[in-house]
C-alpha atoms as a PDB file:
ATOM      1  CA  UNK A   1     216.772 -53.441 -45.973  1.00  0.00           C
ATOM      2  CA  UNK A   2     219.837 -55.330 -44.944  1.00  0.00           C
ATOM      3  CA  UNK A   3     220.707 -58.617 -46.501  1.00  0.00           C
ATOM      4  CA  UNK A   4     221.775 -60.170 -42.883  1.00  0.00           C
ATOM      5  CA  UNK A   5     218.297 -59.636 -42.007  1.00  0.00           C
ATOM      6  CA  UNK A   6     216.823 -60.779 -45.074  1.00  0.00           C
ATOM      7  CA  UNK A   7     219.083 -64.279 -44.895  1.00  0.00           C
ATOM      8  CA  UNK A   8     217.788 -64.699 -41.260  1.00  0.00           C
ATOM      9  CA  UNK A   9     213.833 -64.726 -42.036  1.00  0.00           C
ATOM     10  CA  UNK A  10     215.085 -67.155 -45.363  1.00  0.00           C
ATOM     11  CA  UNK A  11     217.165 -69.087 -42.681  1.00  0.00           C
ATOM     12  CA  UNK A  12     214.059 -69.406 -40.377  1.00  0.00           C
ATOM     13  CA  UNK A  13     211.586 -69.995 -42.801  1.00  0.00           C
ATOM     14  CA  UNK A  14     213.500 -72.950 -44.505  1.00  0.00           C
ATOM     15  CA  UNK A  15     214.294 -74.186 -41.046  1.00  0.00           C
ATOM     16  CA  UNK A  16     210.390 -74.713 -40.038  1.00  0.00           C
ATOM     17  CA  UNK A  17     209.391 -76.338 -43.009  1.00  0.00           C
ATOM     18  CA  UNK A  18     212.428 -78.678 -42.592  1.00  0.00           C
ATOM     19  CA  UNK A  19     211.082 -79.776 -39.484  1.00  0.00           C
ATOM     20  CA  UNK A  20     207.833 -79.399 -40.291  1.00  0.00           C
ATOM     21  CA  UNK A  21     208.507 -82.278 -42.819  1.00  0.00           C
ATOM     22  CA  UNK A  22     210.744 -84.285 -40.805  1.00  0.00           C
ATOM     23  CA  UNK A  23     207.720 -84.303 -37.761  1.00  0.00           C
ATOM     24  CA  UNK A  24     205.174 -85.576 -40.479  1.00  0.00           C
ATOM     25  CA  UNK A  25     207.288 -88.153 -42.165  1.00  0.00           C
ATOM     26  CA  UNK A  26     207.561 -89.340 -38.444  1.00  0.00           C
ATOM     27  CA  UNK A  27     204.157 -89.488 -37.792  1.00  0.00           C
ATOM     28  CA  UNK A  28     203.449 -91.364 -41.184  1.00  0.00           C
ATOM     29  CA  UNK A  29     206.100 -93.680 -40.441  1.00  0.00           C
ATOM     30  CA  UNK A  30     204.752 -94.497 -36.763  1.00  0.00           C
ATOM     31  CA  UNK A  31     201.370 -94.787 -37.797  1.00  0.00           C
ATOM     32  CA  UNK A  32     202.057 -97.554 -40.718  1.00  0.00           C
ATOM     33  CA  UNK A  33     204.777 -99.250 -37.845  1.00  0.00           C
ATOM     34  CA  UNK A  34     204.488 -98.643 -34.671  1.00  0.00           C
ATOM     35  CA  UNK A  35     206.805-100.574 -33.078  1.00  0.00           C
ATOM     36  CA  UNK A  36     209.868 -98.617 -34.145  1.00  0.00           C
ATOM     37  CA  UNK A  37     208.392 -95.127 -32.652  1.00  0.00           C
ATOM     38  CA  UNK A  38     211.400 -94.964 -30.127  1.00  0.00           C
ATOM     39  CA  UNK A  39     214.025 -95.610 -33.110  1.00  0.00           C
ATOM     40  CA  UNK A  40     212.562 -93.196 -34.942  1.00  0.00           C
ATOM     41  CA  UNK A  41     211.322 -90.825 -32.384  1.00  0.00           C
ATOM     42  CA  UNK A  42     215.389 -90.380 -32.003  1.00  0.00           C
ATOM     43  CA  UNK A  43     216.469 -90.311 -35.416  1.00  0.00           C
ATOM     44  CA  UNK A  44     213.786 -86.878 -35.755  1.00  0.00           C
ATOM     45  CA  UNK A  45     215.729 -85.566 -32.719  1.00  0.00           C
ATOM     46  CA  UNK A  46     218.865 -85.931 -34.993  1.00  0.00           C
ATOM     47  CA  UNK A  47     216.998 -84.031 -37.864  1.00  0.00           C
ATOM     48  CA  UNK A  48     215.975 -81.600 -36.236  1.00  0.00           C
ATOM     49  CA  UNK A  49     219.048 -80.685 -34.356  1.00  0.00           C
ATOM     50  CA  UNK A  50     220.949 -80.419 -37.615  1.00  0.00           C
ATOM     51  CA  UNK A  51     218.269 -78.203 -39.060  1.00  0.00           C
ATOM     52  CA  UNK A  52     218.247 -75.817 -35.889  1.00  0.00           C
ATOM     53  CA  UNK A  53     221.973 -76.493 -36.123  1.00  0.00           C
ATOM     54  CA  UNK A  54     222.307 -74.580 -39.660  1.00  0.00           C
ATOM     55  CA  UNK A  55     219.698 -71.796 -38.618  1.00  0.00           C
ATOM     56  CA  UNK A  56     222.166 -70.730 -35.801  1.00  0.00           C
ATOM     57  CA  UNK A  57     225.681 -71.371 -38.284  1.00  0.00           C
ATOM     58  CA  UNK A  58     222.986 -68.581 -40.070  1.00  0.00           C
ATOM     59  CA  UNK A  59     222.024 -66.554 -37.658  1.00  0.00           C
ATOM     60  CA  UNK A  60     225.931 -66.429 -36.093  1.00  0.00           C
ATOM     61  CA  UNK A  61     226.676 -65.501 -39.500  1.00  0.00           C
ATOM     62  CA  UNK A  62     224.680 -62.602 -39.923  1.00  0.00           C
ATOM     63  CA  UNK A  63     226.279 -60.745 -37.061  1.00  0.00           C
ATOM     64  CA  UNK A  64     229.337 -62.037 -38.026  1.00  0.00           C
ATOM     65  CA  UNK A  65     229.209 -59.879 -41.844  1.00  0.00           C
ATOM     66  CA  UNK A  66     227.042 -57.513 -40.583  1.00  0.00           C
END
């Protein structure tokens, strides 16, 4: 088994629980206030752009030292 491929499914995996725990510290946070669920609503688009963000760096990566 290749070690690109290996990486990738790590990559992935630690990229859905990232956002899986950014999405329900959201939901925590707008249910205790929500007034601030459009401030916050963006700040979990930031999140999860710089998780996704890494995942691709990763998956670019693996073709790159393939």
């Amino acid at each position: 088994m290749s070690l690109g491929i290996l990486a990738l499914g790590i990559a992935a995996l630690g990229a859905g629980i990232g956002e899986g725990l950014i999405v329900s510290s959201i939901l925590n946070a707008v249910s205790r206030q929500p007034e601030l669920e459009g401030k916050l609503r963006s700040l979990m688009f930031v999140g999860i752009a710089f998780i996704e963000g890494t995942f691709f760096i990763t998956l670019a990566m693996t073709f790159v030292l393939k």
